[in-house]
PDB file of N, CA and C in Angstrom:
ATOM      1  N   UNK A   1      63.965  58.213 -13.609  1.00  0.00           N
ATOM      2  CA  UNK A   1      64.298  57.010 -14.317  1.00  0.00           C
ATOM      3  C   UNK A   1      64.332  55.818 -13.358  1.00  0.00           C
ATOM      4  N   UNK A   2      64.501  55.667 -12.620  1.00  0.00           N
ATOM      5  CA  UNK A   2      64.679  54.897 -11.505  1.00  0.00           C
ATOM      6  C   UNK A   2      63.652  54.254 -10.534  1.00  0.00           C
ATOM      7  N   UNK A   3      62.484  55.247 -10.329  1.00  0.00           N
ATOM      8  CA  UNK A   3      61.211  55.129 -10.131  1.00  0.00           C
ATOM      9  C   UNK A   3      60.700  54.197 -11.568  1.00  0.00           C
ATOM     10  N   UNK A   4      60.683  54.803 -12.642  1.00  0.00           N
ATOM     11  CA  UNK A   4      60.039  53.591 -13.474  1.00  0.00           C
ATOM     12  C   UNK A   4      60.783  51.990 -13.894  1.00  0.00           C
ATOM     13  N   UNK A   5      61.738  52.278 -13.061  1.00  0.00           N
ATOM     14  CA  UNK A   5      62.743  51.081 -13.554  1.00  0.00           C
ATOM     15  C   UNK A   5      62.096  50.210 -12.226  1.00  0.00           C
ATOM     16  N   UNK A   6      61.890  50.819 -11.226  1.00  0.00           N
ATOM     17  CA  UNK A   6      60.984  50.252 -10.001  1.00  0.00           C
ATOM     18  C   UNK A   6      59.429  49.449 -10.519  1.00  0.00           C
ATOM     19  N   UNK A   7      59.121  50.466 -11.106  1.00  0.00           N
ATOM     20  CA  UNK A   7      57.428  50.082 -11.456  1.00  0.00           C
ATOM     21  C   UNK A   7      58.035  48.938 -12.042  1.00  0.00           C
ATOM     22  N   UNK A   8      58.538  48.655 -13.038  1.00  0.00           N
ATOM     23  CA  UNK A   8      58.652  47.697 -14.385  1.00  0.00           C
ATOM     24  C   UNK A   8      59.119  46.178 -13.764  1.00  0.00           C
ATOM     25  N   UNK A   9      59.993  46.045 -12.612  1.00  0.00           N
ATOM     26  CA  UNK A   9      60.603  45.371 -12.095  1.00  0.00           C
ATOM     27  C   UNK A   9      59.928  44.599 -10.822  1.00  0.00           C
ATOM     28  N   UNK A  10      59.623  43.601 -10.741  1.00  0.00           N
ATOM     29  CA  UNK A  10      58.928  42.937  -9.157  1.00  0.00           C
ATOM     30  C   UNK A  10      59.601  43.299  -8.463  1.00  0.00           C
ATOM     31  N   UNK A  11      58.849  43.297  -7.470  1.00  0.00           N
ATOM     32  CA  UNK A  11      59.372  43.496  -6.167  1.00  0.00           C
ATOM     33  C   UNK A  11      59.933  42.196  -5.313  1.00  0.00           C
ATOM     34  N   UNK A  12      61.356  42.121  -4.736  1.00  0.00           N
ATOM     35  CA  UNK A  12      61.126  40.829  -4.163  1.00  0.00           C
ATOM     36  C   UNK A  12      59.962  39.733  -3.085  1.00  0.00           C
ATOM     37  N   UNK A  13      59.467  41.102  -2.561  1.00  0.00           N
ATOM     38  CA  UNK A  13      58.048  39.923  -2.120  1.00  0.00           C
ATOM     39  C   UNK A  13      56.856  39.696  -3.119  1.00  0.00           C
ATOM     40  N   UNK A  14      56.792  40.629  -4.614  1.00  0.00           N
ATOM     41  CA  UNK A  14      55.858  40.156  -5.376  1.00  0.00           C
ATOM     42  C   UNK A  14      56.580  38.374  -6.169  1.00  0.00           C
ATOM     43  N   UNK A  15      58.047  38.567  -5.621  1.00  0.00           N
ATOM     44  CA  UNK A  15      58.496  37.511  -6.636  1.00  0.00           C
ATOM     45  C   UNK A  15      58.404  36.808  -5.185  1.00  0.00           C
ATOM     46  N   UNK A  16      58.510  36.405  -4.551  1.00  0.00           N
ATOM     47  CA  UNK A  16      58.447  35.186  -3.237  1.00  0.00           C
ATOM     48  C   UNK A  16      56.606  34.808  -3.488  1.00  0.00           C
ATOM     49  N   UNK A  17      56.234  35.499  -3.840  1.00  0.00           N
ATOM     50  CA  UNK A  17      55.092  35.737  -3.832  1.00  0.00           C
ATOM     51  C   UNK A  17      54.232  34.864  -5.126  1.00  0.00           C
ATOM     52  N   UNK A  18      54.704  35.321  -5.944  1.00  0.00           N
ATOM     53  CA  UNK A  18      54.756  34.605  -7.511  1.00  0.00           C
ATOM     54  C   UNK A  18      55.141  33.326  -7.222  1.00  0.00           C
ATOM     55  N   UNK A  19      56.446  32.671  -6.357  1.00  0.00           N
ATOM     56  CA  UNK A  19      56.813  31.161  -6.425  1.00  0.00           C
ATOM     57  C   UNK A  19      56.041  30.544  -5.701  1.00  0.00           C
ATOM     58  N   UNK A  20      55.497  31.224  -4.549  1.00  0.00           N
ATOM     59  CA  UNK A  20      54.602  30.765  -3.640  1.00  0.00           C
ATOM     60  C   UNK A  20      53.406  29.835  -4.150  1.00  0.00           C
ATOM     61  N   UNK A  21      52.626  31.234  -5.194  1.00  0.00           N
ATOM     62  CA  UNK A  21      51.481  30.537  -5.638  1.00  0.00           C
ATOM     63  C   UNK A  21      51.662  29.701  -7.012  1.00  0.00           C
ATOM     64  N   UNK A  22      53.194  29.606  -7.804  1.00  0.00           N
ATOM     65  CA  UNK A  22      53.562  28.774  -8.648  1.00  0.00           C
ATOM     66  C   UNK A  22      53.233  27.173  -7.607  1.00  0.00           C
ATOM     67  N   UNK A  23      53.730  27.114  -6.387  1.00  0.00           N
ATOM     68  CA  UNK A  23      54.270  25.715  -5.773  1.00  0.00           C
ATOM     69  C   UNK A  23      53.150  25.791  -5.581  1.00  0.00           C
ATOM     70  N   UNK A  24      52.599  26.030  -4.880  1.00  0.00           N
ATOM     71  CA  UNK A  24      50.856  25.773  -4.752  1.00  0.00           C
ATOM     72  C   UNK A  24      50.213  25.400  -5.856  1.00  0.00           C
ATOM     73  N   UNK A  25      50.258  26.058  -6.956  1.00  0.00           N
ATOM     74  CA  UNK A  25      49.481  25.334  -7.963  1.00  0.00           C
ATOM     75  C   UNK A  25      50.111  24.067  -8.335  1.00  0.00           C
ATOM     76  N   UNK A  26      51.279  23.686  -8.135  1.00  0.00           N
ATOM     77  CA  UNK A  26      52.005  22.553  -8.335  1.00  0.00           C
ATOM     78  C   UNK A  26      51.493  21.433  -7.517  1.00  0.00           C
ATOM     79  N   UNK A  27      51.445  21.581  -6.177  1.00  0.00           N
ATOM     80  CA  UNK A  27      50.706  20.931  -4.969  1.00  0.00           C
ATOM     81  C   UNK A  27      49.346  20.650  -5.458  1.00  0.00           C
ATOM     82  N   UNK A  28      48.788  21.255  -5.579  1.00  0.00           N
ATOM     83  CA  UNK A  28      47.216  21.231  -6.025  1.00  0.00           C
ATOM     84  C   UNK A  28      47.470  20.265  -7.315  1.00  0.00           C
ATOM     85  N   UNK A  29      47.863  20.471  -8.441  1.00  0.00           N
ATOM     86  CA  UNK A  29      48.438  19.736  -9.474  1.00  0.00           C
ATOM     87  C   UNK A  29      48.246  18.097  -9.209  1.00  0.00           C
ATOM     88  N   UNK A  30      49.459  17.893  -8.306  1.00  0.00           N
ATOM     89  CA  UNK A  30      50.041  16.563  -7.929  1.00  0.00           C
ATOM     90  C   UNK A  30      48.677  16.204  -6.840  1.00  0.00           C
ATOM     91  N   UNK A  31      47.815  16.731  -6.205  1.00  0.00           N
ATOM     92  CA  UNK A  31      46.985  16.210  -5.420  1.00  0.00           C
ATOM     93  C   UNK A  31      45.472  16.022  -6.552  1.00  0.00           C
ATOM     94  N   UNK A  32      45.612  16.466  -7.255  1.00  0.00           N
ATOM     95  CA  UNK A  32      44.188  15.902  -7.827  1.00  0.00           C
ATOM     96  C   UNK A  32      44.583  14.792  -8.692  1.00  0.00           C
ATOM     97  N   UNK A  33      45.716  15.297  -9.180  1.00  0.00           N
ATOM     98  CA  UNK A  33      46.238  13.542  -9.672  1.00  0.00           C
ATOM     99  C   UNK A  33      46.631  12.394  -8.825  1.00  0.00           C
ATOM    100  N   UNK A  34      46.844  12.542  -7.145  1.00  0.00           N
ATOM    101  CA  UNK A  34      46.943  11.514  -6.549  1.00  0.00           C
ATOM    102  C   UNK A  34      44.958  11.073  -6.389  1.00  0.00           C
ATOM    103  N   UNK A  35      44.419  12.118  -6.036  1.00  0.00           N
ATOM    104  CA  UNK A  35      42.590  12.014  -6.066  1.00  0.00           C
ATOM    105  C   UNK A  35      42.465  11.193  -7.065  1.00  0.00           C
ATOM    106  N   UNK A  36      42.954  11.138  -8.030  1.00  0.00           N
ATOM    107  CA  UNK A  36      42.422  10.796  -9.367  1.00  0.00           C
ATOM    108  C   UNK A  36      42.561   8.895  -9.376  1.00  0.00           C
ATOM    109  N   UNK A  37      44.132   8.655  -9.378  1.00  0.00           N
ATOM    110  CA  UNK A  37      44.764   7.493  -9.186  1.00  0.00           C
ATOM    111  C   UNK A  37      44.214   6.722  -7.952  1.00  0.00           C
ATOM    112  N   UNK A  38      43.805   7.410  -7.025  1.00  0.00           N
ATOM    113  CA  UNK A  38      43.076   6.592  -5.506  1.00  0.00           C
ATOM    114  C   UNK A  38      41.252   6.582  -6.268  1.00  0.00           C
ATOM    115  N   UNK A  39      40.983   7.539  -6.760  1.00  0.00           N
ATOM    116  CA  UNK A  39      40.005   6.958  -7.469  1.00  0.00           C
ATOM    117  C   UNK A  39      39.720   5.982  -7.970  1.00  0.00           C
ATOM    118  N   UNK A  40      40.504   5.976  -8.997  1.00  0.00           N
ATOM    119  CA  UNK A  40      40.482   4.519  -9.800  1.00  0.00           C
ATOM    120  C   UNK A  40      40.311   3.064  -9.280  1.00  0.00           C
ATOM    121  N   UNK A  41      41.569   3.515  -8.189  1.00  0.00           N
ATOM    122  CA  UNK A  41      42.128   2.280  -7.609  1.00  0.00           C
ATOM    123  C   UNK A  41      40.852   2.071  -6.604  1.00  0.00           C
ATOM    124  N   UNK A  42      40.208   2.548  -6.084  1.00  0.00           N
ATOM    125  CA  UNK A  42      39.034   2.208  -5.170  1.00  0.00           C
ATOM    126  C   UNK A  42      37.729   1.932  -6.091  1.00  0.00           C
ATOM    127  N   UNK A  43      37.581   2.235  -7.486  1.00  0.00           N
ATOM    128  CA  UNK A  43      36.755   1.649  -8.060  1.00  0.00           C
ATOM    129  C   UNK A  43      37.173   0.290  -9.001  1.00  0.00           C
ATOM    130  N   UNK A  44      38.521  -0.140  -8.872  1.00  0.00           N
ATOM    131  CA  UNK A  44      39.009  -1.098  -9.395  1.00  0.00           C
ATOM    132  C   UNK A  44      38.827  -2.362  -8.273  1.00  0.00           C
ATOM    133  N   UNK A  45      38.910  -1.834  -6.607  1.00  0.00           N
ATOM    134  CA  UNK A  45      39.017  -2.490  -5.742  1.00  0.00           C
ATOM    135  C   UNK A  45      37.324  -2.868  -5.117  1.00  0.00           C
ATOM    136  N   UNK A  46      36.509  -2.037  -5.861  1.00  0.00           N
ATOM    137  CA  UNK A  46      34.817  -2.274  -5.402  1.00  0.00           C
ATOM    138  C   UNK A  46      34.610  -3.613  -6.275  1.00  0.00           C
ATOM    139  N   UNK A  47      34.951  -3.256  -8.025  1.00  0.00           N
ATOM    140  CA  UNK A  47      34.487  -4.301  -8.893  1.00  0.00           C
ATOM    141  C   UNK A  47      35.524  -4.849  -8.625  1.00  0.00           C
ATOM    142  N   UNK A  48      36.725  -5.500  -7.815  1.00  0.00           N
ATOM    143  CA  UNK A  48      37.095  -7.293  -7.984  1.00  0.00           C
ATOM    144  C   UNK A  48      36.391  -7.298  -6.681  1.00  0.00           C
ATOM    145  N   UNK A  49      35.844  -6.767  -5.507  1.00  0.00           N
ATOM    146  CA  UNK A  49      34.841  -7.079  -4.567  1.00  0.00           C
ATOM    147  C   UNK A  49      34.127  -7.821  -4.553  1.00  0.00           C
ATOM    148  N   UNK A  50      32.789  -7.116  -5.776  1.00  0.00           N
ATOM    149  CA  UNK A  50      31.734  -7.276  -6.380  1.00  0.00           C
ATOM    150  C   UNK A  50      31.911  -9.229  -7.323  1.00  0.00           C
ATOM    151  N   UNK A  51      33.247  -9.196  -7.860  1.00  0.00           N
ATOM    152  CA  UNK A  51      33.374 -10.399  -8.597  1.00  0.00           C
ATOM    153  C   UNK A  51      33.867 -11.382  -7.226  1.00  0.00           C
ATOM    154  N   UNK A  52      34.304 -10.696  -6.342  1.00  0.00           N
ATOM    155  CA  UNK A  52      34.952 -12.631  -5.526  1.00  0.00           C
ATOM    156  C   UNK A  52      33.684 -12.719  -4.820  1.00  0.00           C
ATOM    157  N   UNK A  53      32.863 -11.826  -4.223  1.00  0.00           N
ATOM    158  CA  UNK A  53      31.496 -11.965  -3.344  1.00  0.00           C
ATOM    159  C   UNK A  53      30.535 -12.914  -4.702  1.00  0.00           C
ATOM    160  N   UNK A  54      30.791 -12.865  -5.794  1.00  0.00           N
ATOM    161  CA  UNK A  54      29.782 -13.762  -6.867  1.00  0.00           C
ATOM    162  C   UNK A  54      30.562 -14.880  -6.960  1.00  0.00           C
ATOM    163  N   UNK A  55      31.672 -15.060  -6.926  1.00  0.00           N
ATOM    164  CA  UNK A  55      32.275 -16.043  -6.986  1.00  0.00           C
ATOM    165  C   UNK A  55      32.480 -17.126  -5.646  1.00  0.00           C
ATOM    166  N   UNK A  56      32.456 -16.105  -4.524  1.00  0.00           N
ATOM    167  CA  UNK A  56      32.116 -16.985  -3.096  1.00  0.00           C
ATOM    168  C   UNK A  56      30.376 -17.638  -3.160  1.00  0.00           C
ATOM    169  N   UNK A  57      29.707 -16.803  -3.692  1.00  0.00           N
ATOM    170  CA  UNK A  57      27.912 -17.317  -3.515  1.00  0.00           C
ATOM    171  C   UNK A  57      28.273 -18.545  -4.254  1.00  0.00           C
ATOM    172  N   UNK A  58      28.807 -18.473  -5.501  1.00  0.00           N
ATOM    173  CA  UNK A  58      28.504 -20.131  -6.887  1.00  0.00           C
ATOM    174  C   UNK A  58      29.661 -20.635  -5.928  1.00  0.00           C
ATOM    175  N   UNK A  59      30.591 -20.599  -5.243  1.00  0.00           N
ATOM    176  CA  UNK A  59      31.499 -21.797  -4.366  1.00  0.00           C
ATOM    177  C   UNK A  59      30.323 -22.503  -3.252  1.00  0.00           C
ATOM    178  N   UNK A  60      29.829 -21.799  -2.548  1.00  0.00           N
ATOM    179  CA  UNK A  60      29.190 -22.176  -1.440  1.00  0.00           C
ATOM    180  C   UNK A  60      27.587 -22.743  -2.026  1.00  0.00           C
ATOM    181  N   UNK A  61      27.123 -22.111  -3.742  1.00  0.00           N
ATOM    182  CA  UNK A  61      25.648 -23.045  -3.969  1.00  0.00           C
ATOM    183  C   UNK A  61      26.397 -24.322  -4.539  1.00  0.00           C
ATOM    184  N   UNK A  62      27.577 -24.466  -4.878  1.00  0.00           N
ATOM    185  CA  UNK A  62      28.277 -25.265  -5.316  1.00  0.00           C
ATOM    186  C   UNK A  62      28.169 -26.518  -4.255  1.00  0.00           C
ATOM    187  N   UNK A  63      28.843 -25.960  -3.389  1.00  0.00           N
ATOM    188  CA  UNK A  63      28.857 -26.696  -2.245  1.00  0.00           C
ATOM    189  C   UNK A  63      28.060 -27.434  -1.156  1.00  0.00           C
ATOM    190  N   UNK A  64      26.911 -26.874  -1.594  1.00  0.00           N
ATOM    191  CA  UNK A  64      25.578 -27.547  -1.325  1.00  0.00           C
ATOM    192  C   UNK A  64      24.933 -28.191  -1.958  1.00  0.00           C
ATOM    193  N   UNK A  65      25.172 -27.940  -3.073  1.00  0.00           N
ATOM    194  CA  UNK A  65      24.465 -28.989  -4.054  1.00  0.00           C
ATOM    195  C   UNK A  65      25.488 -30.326  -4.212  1.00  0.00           C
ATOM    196  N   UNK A  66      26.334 -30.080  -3.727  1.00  0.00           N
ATOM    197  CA  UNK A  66      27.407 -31.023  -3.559  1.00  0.00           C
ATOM    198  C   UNK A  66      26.981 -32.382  -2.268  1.00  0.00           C
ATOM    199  N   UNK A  67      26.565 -31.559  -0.824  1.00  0.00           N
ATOM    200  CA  UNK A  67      26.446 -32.011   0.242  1.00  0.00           C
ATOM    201  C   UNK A  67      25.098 -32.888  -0.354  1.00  0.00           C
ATOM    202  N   UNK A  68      24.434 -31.915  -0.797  1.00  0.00           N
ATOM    203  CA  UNK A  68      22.823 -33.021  -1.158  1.00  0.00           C
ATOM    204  C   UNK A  68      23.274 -33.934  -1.622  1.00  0.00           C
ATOM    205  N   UNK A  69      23.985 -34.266  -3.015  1.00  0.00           N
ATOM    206  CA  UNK A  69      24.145 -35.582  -3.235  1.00  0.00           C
ATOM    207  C   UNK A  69      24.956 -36.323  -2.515  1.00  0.00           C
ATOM    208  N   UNK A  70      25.818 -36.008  -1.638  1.00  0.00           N
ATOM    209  CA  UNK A  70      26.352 -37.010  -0.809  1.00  0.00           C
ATOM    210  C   UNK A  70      25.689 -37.280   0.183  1.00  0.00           C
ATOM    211  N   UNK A  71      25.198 -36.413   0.873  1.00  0.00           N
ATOM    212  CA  UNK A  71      24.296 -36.931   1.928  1.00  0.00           C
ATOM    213  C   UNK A  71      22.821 -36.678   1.536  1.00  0.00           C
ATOM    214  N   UNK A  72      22.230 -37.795   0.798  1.00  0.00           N
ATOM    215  CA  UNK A  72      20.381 -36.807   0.254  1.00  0.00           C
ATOM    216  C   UNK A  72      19.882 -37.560   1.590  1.00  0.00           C
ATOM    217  N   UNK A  73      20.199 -38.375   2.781  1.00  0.00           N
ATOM    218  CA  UNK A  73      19.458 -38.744   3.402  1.00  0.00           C
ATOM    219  C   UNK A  73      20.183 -37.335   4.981  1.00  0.00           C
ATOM    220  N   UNK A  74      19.232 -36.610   5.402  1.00  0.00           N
ATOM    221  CA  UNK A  74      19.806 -35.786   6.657  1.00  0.00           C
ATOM    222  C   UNK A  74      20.554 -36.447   7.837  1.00  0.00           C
ATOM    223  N   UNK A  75      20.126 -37.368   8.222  1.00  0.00           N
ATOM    224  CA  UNK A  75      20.686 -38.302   9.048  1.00  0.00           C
ATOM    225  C   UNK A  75      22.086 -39.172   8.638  1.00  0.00           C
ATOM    226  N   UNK A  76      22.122 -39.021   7.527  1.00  0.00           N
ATOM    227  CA  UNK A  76      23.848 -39.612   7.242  1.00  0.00           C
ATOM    228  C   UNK A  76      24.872 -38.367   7.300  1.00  0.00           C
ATOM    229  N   UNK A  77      24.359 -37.071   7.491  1.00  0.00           N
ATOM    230  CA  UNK A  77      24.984 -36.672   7.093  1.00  0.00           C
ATOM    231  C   UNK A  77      26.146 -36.337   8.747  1.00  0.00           C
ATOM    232  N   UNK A  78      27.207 -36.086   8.718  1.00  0.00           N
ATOM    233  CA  UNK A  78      28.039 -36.298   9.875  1.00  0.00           C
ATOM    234  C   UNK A  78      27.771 -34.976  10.609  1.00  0.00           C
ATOM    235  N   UNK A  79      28.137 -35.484  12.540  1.00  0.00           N
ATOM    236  CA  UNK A  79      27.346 -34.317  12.943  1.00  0.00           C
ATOM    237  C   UNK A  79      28.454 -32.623  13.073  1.00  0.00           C
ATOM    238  N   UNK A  80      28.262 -31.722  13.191  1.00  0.00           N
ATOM    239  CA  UNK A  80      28.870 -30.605  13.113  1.00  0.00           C
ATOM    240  C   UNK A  80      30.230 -30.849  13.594  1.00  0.00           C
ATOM    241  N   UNK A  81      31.250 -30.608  13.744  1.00  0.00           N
ATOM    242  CA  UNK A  81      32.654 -29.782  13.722  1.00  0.00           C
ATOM    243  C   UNK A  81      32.284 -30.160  15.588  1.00  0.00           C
ATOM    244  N   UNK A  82      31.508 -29.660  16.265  1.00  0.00           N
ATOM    245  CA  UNK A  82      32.080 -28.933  17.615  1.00  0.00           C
ATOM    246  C   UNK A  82      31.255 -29.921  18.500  1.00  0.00           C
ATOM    247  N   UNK A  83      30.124 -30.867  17.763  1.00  0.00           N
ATOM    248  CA  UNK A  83      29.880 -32.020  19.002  1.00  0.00           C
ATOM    249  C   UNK A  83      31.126 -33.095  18.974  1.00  0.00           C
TER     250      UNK A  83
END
């Protein structure tokens, strides 16, 4: 009787054993959902990239089309920053 009360019953290293690979799957769990959330967030962080790099090009054609009409002659226009 005692022998099958053995079989029927874990063993304490099948049960250390059992929590082991419970927390592990827990770990694994919480890491594909951090994968997941850094996902996002790095494809959230490509497209506002993608929008300020379009938004810097129309500042700077902006800004030239700006300079032409103030200066349409090259020679008025003032000389660089560093002479």
């Amino acid at each position: 009787m005692n022998e099958q009360f053995r079989e029927q019953s874990p063993s304490a290293r099948e049960q250390a054993l059992e929590e082991r690979l419970v927390e592990l799957e827990m770990r694994v769990s919480f890491q594909e959902q951090a994968l997941s959330e850094l996902s996002e967030a790095l494809a959230d962080a490509r497209l506002q990239g993608a929008r300020n790099t379009e938004i810097l090009r129309n500042l700077i054609d902006d800004l030239g089309k700006v300079r032409t009409a103030l200066y349409a002659d090259a020679a008025d226009e003032p000389p660089p920053p560093h002479y």
